[in-house]
Protein backbone atom coordinates (compact mmCIF):
# COMPACT_ATOMS: atom_id res chain seq x y z
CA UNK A 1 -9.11 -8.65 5.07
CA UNK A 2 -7.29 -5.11 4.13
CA UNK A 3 -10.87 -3.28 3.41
CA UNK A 4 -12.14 -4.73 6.54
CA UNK A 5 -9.37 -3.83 8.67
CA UNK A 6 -9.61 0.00 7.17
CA UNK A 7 -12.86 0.16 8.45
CA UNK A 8 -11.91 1.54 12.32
CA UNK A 9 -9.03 3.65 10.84
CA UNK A 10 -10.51 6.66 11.97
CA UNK A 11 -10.07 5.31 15.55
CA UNK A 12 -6.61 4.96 14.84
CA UNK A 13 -6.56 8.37 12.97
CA UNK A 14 -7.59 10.20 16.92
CA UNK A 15 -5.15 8.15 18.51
CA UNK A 16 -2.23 8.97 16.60
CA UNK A 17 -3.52 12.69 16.27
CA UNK A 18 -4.03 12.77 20.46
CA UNK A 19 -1.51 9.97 21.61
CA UNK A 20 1.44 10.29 19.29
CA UNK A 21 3.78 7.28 17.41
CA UNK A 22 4.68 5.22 20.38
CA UNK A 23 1.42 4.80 21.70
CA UNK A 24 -0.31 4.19 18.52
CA UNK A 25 2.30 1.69 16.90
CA UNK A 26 2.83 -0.28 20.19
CA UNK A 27 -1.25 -0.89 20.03
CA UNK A 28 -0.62 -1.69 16.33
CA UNK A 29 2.51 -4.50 16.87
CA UNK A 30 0.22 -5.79 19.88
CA UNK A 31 -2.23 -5.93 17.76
CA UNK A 32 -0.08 -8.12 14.85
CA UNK A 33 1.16 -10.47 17.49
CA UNK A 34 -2.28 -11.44 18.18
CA UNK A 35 -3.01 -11.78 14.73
CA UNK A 36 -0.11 -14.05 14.24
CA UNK A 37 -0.15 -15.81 17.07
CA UNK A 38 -4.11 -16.55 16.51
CA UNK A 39 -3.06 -18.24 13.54
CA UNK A 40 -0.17 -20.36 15.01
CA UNK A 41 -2.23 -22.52 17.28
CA UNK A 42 -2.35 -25.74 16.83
CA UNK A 43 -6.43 -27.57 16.75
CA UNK A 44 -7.34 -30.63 14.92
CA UNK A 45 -10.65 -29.28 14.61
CA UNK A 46 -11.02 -27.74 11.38
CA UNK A 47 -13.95 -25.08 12.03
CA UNK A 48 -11.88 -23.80 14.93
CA UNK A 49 -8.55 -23.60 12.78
CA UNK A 50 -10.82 -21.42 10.05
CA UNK A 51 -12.28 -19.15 12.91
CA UNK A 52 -8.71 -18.43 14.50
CA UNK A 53 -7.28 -18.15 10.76
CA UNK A 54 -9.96 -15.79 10.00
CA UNK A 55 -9.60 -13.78 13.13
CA UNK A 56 -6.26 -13.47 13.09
CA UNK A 57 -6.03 -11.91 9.38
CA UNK A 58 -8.85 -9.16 11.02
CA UNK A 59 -6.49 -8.34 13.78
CA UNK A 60 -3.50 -7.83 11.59
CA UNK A 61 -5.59 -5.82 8.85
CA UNK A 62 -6.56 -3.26 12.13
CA UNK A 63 -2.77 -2.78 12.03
CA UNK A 64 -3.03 -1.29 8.77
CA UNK A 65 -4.21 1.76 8.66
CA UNK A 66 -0.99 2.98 11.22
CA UNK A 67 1.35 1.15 8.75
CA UNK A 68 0.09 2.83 5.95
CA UNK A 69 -0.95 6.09 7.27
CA UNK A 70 1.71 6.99 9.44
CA UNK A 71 4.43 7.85 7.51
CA UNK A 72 3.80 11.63 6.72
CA UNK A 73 3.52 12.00 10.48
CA UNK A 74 6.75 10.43 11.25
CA UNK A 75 9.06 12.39 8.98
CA UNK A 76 7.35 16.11 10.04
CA UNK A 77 8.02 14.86 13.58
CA UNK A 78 11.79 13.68 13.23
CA UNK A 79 12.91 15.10 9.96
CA UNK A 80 14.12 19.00 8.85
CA UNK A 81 12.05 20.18 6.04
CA UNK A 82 14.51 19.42 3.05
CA UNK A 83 14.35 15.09 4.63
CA UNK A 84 10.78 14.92 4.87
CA UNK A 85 10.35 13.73 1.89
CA UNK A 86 12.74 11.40 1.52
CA UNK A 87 11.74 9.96 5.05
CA UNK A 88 7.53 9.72 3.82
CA UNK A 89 9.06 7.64 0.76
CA UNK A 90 11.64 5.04 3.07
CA UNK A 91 9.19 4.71 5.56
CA UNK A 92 5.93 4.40 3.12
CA UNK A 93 7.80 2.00 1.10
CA UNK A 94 9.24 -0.88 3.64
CA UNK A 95 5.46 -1.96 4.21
CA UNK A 96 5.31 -2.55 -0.08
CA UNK A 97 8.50 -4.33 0.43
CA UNK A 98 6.75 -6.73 2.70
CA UNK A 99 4.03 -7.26 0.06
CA UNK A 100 6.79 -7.66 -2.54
CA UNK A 101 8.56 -10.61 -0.76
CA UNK A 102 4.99 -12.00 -0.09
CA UNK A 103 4.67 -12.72 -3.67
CA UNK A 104 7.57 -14.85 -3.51
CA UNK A 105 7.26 -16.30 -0.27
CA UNK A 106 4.12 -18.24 -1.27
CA UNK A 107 4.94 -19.94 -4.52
CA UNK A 108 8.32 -20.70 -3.58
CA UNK A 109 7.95 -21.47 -0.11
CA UNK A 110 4.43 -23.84 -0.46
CA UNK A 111 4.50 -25.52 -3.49
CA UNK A 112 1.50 -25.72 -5.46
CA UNK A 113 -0.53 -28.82 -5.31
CA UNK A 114 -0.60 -31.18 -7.88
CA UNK A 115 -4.30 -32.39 -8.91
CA UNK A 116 -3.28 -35.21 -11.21
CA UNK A 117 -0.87 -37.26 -8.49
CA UNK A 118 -2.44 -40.49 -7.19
CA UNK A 119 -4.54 -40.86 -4.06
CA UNK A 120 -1.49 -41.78 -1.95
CA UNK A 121 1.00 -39.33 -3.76
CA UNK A 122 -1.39 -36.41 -3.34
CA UNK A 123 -2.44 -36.83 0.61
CA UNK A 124 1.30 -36.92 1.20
CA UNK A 125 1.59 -33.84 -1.16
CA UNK A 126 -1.25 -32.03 1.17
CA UNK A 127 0.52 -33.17 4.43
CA UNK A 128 4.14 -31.52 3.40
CA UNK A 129 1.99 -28.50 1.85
CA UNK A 130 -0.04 -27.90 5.23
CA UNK A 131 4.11 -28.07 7.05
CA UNK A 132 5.30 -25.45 4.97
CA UNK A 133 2.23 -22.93 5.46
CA UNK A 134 2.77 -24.24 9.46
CA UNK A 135 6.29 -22.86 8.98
CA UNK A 136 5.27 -19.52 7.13
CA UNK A 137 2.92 -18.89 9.54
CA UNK A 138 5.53 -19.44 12.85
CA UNK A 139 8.27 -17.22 11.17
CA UNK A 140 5.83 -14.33 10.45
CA UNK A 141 5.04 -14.40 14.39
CA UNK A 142 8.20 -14.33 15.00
CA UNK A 143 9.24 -11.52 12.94
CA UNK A 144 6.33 -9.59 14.57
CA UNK A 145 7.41 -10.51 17.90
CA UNK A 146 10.96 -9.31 17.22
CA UNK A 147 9.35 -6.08 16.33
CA UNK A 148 7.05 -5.68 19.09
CA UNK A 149 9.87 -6.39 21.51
CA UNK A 150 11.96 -3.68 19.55
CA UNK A 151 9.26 -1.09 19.90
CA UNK A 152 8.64 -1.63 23.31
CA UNK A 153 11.69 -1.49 24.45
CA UNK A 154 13.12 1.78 22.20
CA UNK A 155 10.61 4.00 20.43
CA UNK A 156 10.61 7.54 21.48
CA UNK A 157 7.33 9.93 20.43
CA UNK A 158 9.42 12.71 19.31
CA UNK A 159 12.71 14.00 19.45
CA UNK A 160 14.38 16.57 22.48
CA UNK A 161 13.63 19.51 19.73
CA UNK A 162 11.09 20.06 16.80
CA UNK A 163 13.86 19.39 13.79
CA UNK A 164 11.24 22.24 11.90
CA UNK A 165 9.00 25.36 12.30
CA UNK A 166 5.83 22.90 11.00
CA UNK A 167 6.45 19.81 13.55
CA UNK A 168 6.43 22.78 16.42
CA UNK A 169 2.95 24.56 15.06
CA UNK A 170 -0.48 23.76 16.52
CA UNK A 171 -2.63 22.01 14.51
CA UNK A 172 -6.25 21.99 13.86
CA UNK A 173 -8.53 19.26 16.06
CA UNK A 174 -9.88 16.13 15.27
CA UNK A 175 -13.59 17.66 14.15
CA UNK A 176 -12.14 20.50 12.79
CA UNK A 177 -9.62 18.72 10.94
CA UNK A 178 -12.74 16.25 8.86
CA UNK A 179 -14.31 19.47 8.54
CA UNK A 180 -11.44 21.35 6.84
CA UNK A 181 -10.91 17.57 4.85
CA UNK A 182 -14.72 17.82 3.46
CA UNK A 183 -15.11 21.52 2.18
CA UNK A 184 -11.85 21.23 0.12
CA UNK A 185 -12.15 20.78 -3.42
CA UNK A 186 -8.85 20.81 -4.31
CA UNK A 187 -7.85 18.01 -1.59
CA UNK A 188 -11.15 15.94 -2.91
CA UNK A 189 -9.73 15.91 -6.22
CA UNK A 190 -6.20 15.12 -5.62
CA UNK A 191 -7.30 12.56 -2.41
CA UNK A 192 -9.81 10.48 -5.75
CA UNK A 193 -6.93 10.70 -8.45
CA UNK A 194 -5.20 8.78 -5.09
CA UNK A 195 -7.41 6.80 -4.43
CA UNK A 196 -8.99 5.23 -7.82
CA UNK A 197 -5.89 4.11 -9.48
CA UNK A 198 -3.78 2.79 -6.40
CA UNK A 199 -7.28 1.03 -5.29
CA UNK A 200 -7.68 -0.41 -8.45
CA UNK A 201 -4.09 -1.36 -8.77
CA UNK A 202 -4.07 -2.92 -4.84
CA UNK A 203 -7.48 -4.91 -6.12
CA UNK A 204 -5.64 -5.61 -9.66
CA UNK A 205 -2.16 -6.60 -7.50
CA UNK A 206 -4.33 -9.57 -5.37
CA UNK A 207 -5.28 -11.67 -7.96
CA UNK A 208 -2.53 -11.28 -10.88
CA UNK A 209 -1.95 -14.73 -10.97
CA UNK A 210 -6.07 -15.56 -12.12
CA UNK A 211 -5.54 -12.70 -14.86
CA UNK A 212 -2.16 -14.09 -15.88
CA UNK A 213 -3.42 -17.69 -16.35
CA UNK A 214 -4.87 -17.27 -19.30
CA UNK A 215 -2.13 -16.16 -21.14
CA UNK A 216 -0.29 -19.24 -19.55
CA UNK A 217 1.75 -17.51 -17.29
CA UNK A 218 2.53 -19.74 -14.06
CA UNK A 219 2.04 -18.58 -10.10
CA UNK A 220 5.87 -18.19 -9.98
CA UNK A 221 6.28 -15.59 -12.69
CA UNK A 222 3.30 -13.92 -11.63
CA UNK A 223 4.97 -13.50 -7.84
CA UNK A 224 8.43 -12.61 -9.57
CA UNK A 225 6.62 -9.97 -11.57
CA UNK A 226 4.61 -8.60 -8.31
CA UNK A 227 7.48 -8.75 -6.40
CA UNK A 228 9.54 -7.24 -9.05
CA UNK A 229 7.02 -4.30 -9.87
CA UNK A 230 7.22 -3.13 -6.22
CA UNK A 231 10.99 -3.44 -5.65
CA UNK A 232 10.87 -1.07 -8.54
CA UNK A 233 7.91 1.16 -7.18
CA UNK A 234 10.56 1.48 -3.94
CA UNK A 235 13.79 2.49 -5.04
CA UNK A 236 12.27 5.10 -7.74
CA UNK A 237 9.46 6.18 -5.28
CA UNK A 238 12.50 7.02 -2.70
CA UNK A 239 14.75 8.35 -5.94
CA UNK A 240 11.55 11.10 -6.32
CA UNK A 241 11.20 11.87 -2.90
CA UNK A 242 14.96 12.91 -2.58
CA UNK A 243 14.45 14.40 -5.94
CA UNK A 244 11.44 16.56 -3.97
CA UNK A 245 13.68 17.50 -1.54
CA UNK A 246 16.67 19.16 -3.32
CA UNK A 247 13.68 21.02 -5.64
CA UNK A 248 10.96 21.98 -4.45
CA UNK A 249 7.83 22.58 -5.11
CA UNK A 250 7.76 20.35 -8.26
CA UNK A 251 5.28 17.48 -6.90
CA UNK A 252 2.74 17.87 -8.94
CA UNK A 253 5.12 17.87 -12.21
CA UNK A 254 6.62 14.58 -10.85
CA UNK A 255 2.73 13.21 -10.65
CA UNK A 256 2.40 14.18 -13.71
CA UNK A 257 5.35 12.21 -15.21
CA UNK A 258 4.32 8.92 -13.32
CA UNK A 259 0.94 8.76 -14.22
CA UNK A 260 1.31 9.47 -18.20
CA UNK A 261 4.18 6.64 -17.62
CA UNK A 262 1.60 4.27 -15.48
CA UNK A 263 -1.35 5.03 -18.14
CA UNK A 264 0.81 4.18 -21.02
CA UNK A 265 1.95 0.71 -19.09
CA UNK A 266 -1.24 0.02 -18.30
CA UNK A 267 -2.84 0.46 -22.14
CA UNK A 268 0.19 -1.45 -23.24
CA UNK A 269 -0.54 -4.16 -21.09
CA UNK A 270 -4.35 -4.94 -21.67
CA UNK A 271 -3.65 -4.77 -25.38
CA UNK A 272 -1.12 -7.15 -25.05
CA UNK A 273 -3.49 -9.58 -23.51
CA UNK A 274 -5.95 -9.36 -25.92
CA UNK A 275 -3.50 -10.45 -28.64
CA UNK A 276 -5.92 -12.50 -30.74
CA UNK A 277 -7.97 -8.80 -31.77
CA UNK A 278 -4.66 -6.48 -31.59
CA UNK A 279 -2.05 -8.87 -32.89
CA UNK A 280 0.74 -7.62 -30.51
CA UNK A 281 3.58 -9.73 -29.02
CA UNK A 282 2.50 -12.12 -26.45
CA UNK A 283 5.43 -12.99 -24.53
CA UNK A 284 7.17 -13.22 -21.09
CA UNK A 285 9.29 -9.84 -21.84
CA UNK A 286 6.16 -8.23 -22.64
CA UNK A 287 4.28 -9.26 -19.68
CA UNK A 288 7.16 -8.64 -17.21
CA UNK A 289 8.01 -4.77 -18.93
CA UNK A 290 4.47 -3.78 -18.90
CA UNK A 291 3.46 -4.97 -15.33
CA UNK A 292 6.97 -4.14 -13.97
CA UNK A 293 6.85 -1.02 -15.58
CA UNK A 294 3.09 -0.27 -14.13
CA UNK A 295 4.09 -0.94 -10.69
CA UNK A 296 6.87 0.91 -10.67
CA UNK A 297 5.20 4.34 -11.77
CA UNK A 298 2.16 3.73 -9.64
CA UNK A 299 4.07 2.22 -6.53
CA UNK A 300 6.36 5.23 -6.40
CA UNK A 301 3.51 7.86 -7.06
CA UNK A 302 2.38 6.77 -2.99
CA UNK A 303 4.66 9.10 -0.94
CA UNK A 304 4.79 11.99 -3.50
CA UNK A 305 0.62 11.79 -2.96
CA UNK A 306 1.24 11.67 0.73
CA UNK A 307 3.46 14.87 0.92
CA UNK A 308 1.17 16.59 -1.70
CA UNK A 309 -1.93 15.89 0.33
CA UNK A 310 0.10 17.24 3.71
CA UNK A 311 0.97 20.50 2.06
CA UNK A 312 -2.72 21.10 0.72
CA UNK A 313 -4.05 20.69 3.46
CA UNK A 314 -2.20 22.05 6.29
CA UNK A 315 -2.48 22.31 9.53
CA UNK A 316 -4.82 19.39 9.06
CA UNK A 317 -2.48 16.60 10.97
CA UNK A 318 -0.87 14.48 8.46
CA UNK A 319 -2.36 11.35 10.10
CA UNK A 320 -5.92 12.30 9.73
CA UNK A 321 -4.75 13.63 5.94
CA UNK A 322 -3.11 10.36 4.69
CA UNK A 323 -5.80 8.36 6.81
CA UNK A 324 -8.67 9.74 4.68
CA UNK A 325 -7.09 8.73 1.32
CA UNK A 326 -6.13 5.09 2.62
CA UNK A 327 -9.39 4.63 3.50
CA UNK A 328 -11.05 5.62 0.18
CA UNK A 329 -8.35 3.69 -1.83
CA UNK A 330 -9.16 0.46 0.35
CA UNK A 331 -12.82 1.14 -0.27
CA UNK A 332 -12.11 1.14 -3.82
CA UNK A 333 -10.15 -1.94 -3.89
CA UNK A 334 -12.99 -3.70 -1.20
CA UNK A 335 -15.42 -2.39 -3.96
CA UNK A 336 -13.89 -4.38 -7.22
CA UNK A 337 -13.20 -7.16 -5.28
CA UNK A 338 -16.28 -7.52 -4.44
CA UNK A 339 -17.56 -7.74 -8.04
CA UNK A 340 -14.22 -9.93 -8.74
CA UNK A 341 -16.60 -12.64 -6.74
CA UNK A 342 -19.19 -12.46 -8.96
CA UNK A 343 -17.39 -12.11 -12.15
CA UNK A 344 -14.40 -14.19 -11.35
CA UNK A 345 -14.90 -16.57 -14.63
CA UNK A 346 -13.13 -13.85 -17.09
CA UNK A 347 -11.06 -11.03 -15.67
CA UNK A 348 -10.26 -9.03 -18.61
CA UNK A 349 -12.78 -6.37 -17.28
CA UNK A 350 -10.31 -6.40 -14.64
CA UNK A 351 -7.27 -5.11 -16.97
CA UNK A 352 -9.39 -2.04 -18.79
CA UNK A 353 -9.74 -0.58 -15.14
CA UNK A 354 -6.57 -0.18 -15.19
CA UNK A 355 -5.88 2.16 -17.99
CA UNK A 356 -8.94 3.62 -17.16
CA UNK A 357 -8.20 4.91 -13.62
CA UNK A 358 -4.73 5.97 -14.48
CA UNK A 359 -6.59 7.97 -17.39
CA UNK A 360 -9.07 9.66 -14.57
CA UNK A 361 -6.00 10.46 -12.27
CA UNK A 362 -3.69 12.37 -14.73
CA UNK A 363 -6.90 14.95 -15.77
CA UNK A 364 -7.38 15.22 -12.46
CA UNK A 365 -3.83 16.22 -11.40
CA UNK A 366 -3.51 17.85 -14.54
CA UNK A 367 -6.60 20.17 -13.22
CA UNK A 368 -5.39 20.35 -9.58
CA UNK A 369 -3.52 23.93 -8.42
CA UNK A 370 -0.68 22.95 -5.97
CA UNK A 371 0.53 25.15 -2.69
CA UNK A 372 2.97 24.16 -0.43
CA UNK A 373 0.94 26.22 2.66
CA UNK A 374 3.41 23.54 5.56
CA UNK A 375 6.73 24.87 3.05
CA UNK A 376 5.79 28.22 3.27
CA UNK A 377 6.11 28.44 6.77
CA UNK A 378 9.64 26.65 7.32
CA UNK A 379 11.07 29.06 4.98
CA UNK A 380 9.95 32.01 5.77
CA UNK A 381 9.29 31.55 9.69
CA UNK A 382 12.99 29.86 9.69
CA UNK A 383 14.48 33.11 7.89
């Protein structure tokens, strides 16, 4: 339902640009509650049940693109020039850590069922499986609750004073600002060396347990290496970002390190699934390094991107910015998985994607000229 929900994201994109941070992320918990609660209600008929199911995962995917997006926008309103960074990453990264503990919350929470019980055995097995996605499903509406009630009751739209020369500046409007977007090379090339891999990798990231399968790896290691690839991706995507901030100017070096990290990982890992032709290790270390490893370079890459693309581009708003390149990256991932239903059978397609999008993005930000135009102006405006 991500892809789907990205598809009214440039709604979202205006009202953030003409409405601000309270407005737009009090639509966006309303909007999850519903979701949520849609879910929780309790019908016997089955049809009905899917429906609600079905249109409450649409309702929380339209909350997506201000998770996702809004980040950029956050730390230029409330943060000094030398934090921003370090705010994009914190705030970018607690919706991965979400996905990360979704990994584990499935196979540990609702147990797997078990084909080969007997008749009696099993529809008792489905009966305490169908309570424990019943209880999932309550305490993520209450979480979302708790955080709607949060936001409505304490979330300012900006602070008494503009913490920076850029959060103070007039920006360009919303037709202006696609315009801008369109007829710049250099933000088309750095928005698709974005968008391909971390598409790819979001597609790749869904179904890692049918790819691990084969290689006999059960549901439970494939959450605990998911969830342990983007615990990773978070604490050295926030390690850059403060990085950033005490140098600047070096984003486009730090790009370059992940990606030649997140290509190698990659390589290493498709080769070591196709032991039987290359011969190398098969094994549980092997698996867990090279996924870890692959989420943690491309995981962190997300907020370096996300200040890169702002400082390209400015005075483009950073919503609009960061809203574009979520939107490709989803349409990427909507793309493979949409081929993933065709060719579900064998996956290992799947895998040399991988590789091969990380390959794309590093020439491309190898080829990419940097400016820091949003920079520029806090120095030498603040001096």
């Amino acid at each position: 339902m991500g892809p789907i929900g990205f598809l009214p994201c440039f709604a979202f994109m205006w009202l953030l640009d003409k409405r601000g941070l309270r407005v737009t992320v009090l639509l966006t918990s309303f909007l999850m509650v519903l979701g949520t609660g849609l879910r929780c209600i309790p019908v016997s008929d089955l049809a009905l049940k899917k429906r609600l199911i079905h249109g409450g995962q649409i309702l929380n995917g339209l909350a997506g693109p201000t998770v996702m997006n809004a980040a950029p926008f956050l730390s230029t309103t409330w943060f000094s020039a030398d934090e921003r960074a370090t705010a994009t990453a914190i705030a970018s990264m607690l919706s991965y850590l979400g996905g990360a503990c979704a990994f584990l919350v499935g196979p540990l929470v609702v147990p797997a069922p078990n084909g080969t019980a007997p008749l009696l055995a099993a529809e008792s097995s489905r009966a305490h499986i169908k309570d424990r996605i019943e209880t999932v499903l309550y305490a993520e509406f209450g979480v979302v609750c708790l955080i709607f009630s949060a936001t409505l009751a304490y979330f300012p739209p900006r602070p008494p004073l503009p913490p920076s020369v850029a959060a103070a500046s007039q920006r360009l409007s919303y037709r202006r600002s696609f315009c801008r977007l369109l007829s710049n090379l250099r933000f088309l090339m750095i928005a698709l060396a974005y968008a391909i891999p971390l598409g790819v990798f979001a597609g790749w990231s869904g179904v890692l347990d049918l790819i691990l399968t084969p290689v006999h790896v059960s549901q439970v290691d494939a959450g605990w290496i998911g969830f342990w690839s983007i615990v990773g991706g978070c604490v050295v995507g926030i390690a850059m970002a403060r990085f950033a901030d005490f140098i600047r100017g070096m984003l486009k070096l730090i790009l370059l390190l992940l990606f030649s990290g997140a290509t190698l990982s990659s390589t290493w890992f498709t080769l070591t699934c196709l032991n039987s032709i290359t011969h190398l290790p098969l094994t549980t270390v092997t698996l867990y390094a090279s996924c870890i490893l692959l989420g943690v370079f491309l995981n962190s890459s997300v907020p370096i991107f996300f200040e890169l693309f702002v400082e390209t581009v400015y005075p483009v708003p950073e919503g609009i910015t960061c809203g574009v390149v979520t939107f490709l990256s989803n349409m990427f991932m909507g793309v493979l998985l949409f081929f993933v239903t065709f060719y579900h059978t064998e996956l290992s397609w799947f895998n040399w994607c991988l590789p091969g999008s990380c390959l794309l993005s590093l020439l491309l930000i190898l080829c990419f000229r940097e400016s820091y135009d949003r920079l520029y102006l806090d120095v030498v405006v603040s001096v």
